[in-house]
Every structure is written in structure tokens, then in C-alpha cells.
N, C-alpha and C. Protein backbone atom coordinates (compact mmCIF):
# COMPACT_ATOMS: atom_id res chain seq x y z
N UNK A 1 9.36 12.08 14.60
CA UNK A 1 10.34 11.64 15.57
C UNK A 1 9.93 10.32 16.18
N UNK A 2 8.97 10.45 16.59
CA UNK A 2 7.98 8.57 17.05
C UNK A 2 8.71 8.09 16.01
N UNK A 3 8.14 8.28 14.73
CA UNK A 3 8.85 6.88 13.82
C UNK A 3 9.98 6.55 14.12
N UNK A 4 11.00 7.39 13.90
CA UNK A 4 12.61 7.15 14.80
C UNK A 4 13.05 6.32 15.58
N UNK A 5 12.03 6.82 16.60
CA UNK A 5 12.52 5.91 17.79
C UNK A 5 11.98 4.20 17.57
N UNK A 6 10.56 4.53 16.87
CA UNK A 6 9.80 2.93 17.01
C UNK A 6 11.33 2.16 16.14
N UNK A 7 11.81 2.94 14.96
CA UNK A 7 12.36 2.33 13.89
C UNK A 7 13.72 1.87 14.70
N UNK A 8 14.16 2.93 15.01
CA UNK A 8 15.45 2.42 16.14
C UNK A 8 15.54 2.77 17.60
N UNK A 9 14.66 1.97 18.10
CA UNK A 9 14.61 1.85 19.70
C UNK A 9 16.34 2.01 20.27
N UNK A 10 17.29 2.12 20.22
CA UNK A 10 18.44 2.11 20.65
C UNK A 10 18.93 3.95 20.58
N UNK A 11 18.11 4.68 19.76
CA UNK A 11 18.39 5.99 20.29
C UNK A 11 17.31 6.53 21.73
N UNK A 12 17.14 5.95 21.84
CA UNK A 12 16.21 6.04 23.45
C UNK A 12 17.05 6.21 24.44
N UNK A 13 17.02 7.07 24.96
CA UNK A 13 17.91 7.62 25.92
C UNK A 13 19.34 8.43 25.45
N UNK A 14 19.53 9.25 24.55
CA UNK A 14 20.86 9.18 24.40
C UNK A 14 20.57 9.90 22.91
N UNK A 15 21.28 11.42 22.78
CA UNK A 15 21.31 11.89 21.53
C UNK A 15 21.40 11.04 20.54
N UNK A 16 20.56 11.75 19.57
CA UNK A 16 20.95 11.30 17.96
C UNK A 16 22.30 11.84 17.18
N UNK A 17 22.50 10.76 16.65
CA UNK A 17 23.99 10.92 15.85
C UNK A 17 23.78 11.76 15.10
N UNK A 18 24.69 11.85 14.15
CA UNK A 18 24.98 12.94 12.86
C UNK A 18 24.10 12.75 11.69
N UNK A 19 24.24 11.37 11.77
CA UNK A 19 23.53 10.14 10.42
C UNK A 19 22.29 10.52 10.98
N UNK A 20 22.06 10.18 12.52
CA UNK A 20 20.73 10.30 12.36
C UNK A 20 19.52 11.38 12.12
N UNK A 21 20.18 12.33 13.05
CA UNK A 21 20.12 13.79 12.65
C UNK A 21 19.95 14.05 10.85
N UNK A 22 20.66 13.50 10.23
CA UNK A 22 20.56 14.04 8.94
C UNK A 22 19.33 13.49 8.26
N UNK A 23 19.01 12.39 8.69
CA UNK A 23 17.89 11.43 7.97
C UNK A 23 16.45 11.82 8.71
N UNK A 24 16.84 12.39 10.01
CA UNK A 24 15.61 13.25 10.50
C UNK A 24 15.32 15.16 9.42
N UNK A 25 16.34 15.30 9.28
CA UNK A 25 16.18 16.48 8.74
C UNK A 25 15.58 16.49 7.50
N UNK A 26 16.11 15.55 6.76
CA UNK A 26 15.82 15.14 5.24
C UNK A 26 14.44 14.60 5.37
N UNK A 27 13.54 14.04 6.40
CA UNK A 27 12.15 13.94 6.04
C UNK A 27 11.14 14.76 6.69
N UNK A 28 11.85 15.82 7.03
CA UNK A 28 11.13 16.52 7.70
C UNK A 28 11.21 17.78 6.64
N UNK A 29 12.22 17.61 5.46
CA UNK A 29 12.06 18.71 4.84
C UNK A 29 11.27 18.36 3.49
N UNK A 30 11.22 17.12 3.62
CA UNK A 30 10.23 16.47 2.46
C UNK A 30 9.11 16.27 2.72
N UNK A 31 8.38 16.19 4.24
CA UNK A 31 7.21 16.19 4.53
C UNK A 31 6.29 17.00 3.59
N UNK A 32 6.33 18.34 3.73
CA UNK A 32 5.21 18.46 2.69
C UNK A 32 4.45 18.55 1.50
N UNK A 33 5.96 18.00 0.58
CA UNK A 33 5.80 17.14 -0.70
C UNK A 33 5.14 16.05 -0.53
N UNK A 34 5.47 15.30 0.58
CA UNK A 34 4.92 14.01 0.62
C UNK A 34 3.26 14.21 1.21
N UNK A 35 2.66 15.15 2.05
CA UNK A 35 2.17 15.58 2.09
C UNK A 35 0.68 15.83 1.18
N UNK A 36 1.55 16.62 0.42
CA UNK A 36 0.79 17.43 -0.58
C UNK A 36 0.43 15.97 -1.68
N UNK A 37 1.19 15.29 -1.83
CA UNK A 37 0.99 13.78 -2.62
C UNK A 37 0.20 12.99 -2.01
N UNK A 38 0.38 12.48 -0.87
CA UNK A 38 -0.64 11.74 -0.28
C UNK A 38 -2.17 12.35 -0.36
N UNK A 39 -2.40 13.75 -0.24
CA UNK A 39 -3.62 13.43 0.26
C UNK A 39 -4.45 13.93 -1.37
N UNK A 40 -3.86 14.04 -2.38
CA UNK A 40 -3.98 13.92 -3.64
C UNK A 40 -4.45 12.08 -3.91
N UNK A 41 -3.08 11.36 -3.48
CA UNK A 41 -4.11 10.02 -3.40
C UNK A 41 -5.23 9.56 -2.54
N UNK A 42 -5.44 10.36 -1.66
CA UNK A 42 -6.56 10.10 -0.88
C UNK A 42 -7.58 10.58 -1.73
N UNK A 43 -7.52 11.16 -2.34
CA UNK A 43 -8.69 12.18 -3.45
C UNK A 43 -9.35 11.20 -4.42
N UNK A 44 -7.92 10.57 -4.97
CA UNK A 44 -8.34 9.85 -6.07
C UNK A 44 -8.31 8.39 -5.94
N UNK A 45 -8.33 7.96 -4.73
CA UNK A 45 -8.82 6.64 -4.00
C UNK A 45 -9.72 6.00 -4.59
N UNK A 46 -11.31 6.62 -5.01
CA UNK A 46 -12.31 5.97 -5.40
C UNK A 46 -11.93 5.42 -7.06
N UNK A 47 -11.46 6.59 -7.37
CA UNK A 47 -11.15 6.32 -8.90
C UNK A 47 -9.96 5.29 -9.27
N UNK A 48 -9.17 5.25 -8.50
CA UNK A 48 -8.20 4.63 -8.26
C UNK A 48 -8.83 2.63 -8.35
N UNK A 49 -9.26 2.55 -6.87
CA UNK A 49 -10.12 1.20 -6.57
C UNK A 49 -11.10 0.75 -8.13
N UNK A 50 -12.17 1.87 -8.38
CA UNK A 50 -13.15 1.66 -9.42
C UNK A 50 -12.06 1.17 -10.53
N UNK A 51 -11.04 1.77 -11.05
CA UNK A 51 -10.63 1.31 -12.31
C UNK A 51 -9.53 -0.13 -12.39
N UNK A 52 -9.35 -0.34 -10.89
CA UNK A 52 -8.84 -1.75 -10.98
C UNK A 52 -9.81 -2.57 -10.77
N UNK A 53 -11.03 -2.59 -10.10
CA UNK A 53 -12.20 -3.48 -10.18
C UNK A 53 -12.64 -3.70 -11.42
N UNK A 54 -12.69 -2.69 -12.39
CA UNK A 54 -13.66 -2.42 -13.28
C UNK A 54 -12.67 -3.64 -14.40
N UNK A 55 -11.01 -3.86 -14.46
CA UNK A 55 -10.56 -4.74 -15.02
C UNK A 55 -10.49 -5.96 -14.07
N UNK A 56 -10.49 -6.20 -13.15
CA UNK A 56 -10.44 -7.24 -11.99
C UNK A 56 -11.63 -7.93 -12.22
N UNK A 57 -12.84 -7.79 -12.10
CA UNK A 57 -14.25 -8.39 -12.05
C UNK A 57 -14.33 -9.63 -13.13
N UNK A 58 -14.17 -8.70 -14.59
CA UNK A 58 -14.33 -10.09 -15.72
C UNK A 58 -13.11 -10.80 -15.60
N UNK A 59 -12.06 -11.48 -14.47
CA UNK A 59 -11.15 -11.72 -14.95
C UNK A 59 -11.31 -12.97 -14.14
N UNK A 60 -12.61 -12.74 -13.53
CA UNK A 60 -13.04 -14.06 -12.28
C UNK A 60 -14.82 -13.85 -12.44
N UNK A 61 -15.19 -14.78 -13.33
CA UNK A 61 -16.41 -14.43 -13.46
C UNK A 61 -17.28 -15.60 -12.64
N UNK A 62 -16.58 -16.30 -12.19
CA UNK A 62 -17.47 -17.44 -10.78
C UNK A 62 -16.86 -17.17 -9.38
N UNK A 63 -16.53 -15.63 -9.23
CA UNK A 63 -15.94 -15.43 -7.59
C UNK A 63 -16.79 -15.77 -6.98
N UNK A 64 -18.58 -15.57 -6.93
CA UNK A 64 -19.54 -15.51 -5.83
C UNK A 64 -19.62 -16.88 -5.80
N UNK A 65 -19.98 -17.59 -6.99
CA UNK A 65 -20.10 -18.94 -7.08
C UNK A 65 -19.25 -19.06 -5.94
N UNK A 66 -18.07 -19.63 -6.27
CA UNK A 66 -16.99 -20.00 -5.54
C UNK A 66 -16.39 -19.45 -3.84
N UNK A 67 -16.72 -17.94 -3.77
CA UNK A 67 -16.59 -17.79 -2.46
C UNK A 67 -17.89 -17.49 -1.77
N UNK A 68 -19.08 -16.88 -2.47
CA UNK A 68 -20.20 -16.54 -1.61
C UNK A 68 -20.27 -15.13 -2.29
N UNK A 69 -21.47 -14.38 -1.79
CA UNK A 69 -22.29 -13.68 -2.45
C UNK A 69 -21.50 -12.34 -1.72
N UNK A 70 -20.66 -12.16 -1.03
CA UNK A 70 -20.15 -10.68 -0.36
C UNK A 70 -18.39 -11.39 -0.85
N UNK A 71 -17.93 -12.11 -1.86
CA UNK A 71 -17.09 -11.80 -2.35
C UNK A 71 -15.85 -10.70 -2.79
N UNK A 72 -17.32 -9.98 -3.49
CA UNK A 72 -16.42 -9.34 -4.16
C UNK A 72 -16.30 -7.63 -3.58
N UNK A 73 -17.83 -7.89 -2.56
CA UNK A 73 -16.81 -6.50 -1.43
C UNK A 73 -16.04 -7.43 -0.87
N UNK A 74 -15.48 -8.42 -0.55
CA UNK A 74 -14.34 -8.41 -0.10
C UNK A 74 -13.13 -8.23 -0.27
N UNK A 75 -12.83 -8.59 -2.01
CA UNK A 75 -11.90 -8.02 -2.34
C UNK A 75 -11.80 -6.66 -2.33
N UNK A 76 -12.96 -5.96 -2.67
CA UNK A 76 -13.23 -4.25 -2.65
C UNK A 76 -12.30 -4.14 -1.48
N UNK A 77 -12.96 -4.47 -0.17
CA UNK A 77 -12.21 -3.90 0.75
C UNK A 77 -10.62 -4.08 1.10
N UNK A 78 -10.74 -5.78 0.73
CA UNK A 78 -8.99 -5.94 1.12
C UNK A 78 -7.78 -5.20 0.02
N UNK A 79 -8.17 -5.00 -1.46
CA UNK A 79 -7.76 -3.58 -2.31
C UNK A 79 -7.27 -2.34 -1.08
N UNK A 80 -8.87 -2.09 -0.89
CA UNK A 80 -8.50 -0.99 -0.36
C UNK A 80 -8.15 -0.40 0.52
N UNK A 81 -7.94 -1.64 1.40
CA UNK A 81 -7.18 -1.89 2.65
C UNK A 81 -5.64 -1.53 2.04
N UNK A 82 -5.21 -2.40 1.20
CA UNK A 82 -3.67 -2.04 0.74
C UNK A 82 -3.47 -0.81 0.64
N UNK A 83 -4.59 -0.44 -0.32
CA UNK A 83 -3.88 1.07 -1.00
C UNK A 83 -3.89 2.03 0.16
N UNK A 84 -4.83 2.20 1.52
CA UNK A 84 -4.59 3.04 2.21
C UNK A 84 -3.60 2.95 3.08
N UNK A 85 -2.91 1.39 3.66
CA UNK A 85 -1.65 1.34 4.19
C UNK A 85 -0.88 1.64 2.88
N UNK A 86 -0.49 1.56 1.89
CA UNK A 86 0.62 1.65 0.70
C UNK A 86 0.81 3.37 0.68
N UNK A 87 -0.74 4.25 1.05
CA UNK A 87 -0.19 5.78 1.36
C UNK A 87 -0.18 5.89 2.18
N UNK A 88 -0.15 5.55 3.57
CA UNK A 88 0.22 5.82 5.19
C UNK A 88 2.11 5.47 4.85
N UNK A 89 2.13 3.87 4.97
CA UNK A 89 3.78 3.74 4.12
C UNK A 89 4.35 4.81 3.56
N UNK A 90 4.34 5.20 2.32
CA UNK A 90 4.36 6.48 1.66
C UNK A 90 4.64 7.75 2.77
N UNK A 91 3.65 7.86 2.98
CA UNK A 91 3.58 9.38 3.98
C UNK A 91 5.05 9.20 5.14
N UNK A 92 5.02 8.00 5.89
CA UNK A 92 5.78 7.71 7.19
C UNK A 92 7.01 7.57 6.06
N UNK A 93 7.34 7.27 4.84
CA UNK A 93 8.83 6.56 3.83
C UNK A 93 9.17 5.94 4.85
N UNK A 94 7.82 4.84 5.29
CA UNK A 94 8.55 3.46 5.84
C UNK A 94 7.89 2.29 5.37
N UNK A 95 8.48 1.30 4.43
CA UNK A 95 7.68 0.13 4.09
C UNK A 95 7.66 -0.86 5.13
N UNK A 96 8.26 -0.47 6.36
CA UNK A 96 8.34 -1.52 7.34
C UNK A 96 6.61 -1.90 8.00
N UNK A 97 6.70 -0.17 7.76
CA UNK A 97 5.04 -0.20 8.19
C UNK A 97 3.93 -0.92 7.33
N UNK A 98 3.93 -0.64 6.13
CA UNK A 98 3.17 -1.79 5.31
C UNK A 98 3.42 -2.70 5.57
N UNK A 99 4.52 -3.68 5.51
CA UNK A 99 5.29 -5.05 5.75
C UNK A 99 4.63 -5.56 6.92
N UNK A 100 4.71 -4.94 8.32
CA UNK A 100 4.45 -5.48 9.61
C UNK A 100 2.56 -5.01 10.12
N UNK A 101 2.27 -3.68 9.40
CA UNK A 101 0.45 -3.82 10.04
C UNK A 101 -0.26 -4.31 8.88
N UNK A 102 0.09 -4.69 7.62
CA UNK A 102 -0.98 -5.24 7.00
C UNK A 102 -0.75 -6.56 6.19
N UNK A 103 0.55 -6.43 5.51
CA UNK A 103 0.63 -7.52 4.32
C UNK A 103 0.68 -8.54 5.22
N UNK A 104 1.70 -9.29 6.42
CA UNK A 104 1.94 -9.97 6.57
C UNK A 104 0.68 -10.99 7.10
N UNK A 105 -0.64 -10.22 7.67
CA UNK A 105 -1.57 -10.53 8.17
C UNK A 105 -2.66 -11.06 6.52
N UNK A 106 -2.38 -9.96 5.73
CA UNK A 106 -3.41 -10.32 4.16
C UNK A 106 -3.07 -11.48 3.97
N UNK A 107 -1.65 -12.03 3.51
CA UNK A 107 -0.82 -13.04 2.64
C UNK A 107 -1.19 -13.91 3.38
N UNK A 108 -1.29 -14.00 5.08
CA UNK A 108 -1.60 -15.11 5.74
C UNK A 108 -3.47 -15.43 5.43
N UNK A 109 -4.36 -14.72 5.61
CA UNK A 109 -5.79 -14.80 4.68
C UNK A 109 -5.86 -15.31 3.75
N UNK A 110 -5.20 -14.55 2.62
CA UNK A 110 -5.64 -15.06 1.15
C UNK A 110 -4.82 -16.28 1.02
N UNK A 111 -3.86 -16.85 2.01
CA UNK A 111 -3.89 -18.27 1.60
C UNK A 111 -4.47 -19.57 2.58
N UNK A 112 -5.13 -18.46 3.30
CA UNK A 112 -6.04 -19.83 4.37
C UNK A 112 -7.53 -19.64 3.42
N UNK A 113 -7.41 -18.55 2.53
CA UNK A 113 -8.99 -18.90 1.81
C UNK A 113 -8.79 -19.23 0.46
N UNK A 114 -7.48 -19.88 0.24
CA UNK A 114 -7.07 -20.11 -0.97
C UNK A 114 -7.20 -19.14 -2.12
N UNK A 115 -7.08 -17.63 -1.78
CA UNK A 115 -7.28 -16.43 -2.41
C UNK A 115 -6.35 -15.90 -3.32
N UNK A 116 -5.22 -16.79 -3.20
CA UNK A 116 -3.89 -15.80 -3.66
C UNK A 116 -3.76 -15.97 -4.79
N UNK A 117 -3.81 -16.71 -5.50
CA UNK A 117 -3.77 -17.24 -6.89
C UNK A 117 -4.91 -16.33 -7.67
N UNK A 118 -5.69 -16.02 -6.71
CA UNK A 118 -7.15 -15.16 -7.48
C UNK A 118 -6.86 -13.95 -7.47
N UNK A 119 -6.16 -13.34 -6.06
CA UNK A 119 -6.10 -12.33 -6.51
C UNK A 119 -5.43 -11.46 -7.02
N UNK A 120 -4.13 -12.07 -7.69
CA UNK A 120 -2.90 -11.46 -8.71
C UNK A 120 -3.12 -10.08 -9.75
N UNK A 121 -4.09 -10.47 -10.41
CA UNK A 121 -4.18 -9.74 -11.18
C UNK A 121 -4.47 -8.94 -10.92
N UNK A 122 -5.66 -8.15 -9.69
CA UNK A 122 -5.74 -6.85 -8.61
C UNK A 122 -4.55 -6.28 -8.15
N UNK A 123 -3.55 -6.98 -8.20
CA UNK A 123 -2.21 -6.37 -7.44
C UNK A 123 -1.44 -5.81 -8.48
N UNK A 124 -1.59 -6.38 -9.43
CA UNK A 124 -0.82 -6.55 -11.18
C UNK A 124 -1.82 -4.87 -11.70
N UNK A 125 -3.22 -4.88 -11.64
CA UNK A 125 -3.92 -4.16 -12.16
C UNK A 125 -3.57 -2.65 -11.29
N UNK A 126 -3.44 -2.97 -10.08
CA UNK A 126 -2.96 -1.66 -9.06
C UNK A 126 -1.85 -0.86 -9.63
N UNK A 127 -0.91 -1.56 -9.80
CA UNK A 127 0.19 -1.32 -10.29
C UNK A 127 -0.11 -0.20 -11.43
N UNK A 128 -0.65 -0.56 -12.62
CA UNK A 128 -0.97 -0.40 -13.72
C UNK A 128 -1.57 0.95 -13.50
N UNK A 129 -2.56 0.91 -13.01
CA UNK A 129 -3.52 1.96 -12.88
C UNK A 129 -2.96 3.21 -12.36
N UNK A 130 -1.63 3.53 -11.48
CA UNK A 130 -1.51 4.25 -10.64
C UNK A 130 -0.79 5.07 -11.42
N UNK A 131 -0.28 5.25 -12.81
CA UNK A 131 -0.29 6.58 -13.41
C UNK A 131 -1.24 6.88 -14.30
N UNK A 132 -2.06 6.55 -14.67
CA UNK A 132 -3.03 7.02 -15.38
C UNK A 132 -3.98 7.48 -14.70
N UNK A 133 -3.94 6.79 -13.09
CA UNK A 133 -5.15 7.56 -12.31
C UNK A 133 -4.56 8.99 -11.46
N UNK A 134 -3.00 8.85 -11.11
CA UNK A 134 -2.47 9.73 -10.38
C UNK A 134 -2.17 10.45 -10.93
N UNK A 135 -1.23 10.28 -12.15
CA UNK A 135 -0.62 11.43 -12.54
C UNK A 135 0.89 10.40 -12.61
N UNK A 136 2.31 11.11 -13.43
CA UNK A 136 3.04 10.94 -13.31
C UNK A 136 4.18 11.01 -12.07
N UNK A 137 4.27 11.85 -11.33
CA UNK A 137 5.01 11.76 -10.27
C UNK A 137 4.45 11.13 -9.00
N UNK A 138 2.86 11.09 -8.85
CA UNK A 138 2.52 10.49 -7.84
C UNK A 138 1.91 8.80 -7.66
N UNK A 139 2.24 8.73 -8.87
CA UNK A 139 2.24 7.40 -9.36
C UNK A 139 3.39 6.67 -8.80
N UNK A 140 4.82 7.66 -9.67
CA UNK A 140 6.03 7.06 -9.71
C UNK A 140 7.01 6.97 -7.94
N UNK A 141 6.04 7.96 -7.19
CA UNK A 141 6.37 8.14 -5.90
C UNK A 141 5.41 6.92 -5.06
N UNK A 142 4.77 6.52 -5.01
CA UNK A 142 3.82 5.35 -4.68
C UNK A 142 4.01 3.90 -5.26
N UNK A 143 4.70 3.90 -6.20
CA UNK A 143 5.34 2.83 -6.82
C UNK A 143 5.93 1.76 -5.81
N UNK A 144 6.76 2.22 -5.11
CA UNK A 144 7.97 1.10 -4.39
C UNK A 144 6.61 0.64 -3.49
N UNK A 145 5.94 1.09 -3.14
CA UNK A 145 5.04 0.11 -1.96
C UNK A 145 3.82 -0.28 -2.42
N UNK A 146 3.67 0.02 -3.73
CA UNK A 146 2.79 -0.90 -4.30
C UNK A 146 3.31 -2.24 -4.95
N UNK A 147 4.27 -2.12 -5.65
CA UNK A 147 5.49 -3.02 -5.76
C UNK A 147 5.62 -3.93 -4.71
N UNK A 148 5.90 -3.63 -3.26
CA UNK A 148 6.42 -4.35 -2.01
C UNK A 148 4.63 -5.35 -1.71
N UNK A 149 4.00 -4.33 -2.25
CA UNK A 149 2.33 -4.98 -1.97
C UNK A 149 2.32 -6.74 -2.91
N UNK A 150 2.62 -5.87 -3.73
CA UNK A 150 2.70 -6.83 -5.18
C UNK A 150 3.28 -8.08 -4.86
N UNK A 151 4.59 -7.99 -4.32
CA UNK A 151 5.47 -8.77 -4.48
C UNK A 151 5.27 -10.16 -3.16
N UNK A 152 5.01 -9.41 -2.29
CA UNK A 152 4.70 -9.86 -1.05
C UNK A 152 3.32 -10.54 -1.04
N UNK A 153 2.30 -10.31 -1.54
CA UNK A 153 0.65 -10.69 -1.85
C UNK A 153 0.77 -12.06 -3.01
N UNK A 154 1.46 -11.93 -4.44
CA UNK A 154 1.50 -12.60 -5.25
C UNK A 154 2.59 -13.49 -5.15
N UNK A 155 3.48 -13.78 -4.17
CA UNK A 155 4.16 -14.27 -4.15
C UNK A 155 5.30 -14.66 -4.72
């Protein structure tokens, strides 16, 4: 219900409509599908990260050169920074929330460190990875906000 209101501050004070009512009902009856999916990707997080690094690494073989010697945990972390807002997103079925607490702050980084161009293929490789590491439906359910990651990061 928080999400609701943050999402539309104008039902504040004053019943919810029919529409809205219905779109409250409908994720409240999907919660624990979504649920039960998320914390399946929380499981497979490590495996997840490891197998896009593991193609990411040779694909920039002078990162340290070029950025310094804690490089490439940095990308580690800013990865996995996405993927855990991309299943919070997911969980809330709000990409507003990805959009406004993380990407818009990354995209502004990776192009004050001239990062963005480097790091495509991590976003490209995310993509990729997320049915062979998830599974088919929780792949295909995690999709749109890895996508929105994608699209928004690579420009």
C-alpha cells in the first residue's frame, strides 16, 4: 500500500477508486509468486554475477591499467548493485524504482569516469545469462528491468 501512495500521492486523503482498488488487489494476489521468484534470485545472485564476469573480464583486458588496481571490484559491485535493485524493482512491479534510486545516479558515474562505453557488454552479458542461470520463467519475469537496466546504462 506505501508503494501506492508514494506512486500516486493524490490518493492521500480520500478512498481508492475501483481502478485502483483493482491494481491493489492484483499485486497483492501475485505477491507470493513474485515472492517465491525473487528470493530464488537472491539464491542465485553469486552465480548469476560470476558468469557475467567470467565473460566480461577478457573482453577488457587493460581495465586496471586504465582505471587502477580496484577496477574490477568496481564493476563487481556496480553489476551487482543493478541486479539487486532490478529484483527489489521486480518484487515492488515498479521500474520507477530502479529508474529513480539507482540507474539515474550509475549512468551519471559511468559517464563522469568515462565508463559507459566499457561497460556494455556486462549489461548485454546480464541479459544473456539470466536464463541459463535462473531458469526459464524467472529469467523471463526479470527480463523487463534488466532490459530498462540495459537500455538506460548503454545508452
Amino acid at each position: 500500500m506505501t508503494a501506492l501512495l508514494l506512486k500516486y500521492p493524490e490518493v492521500e486523503g480520500r478512498y481508492l477508486s475501483s481502478w485502483e482498488l483493482s491494481a491493489l488487489q492484483s499485486y497483492v494476489q501475485d505477491l507470493p509468486h513474485r515472492l517465491m521468484l525473487y528470493q530464488g534470485m537472491v539464491k542465485k545472485e553469486k552465480a548469476l554475477i560470476d558468469a557475467v564476469m567470467a565473460k566480461f573480464q577478457p573482453t577488457l583486458p587493460n581495465l586496471t591499467q586504465q582505471h587502477g588496481p580496484l577496477a574490477w571490484q568496481r564493476c563487481r559491485r556496480d553489476l551487482t548493485l543493478v541486479w539487486r535493485y532490478c529484483t527489489m524493482a521486480f518484487l515492488l512491479n515498479d521500474e520507477d524504482y530502479l529508474r529513480d534510486k539507482l540507474l539515474y545516479w550509475l549512468e551519471t558515474i559511468l559517464k563522469a569516469y568515462k565508463m559507459r562505453e566499457q561497460c556494455h557488454p556486462a549489461y548485454r552479458f546480464l541479459g544473456d545469462a539470466l536464463v541459463p542461470v535462473l531458469g526459464d520463467e524467472a529469467g523471463a519475469a526479470i527480463r523487463p528491468y534488466v532490459m530498462l537496466a540495459q537500455t538506460m546504462l548503454m545508452g
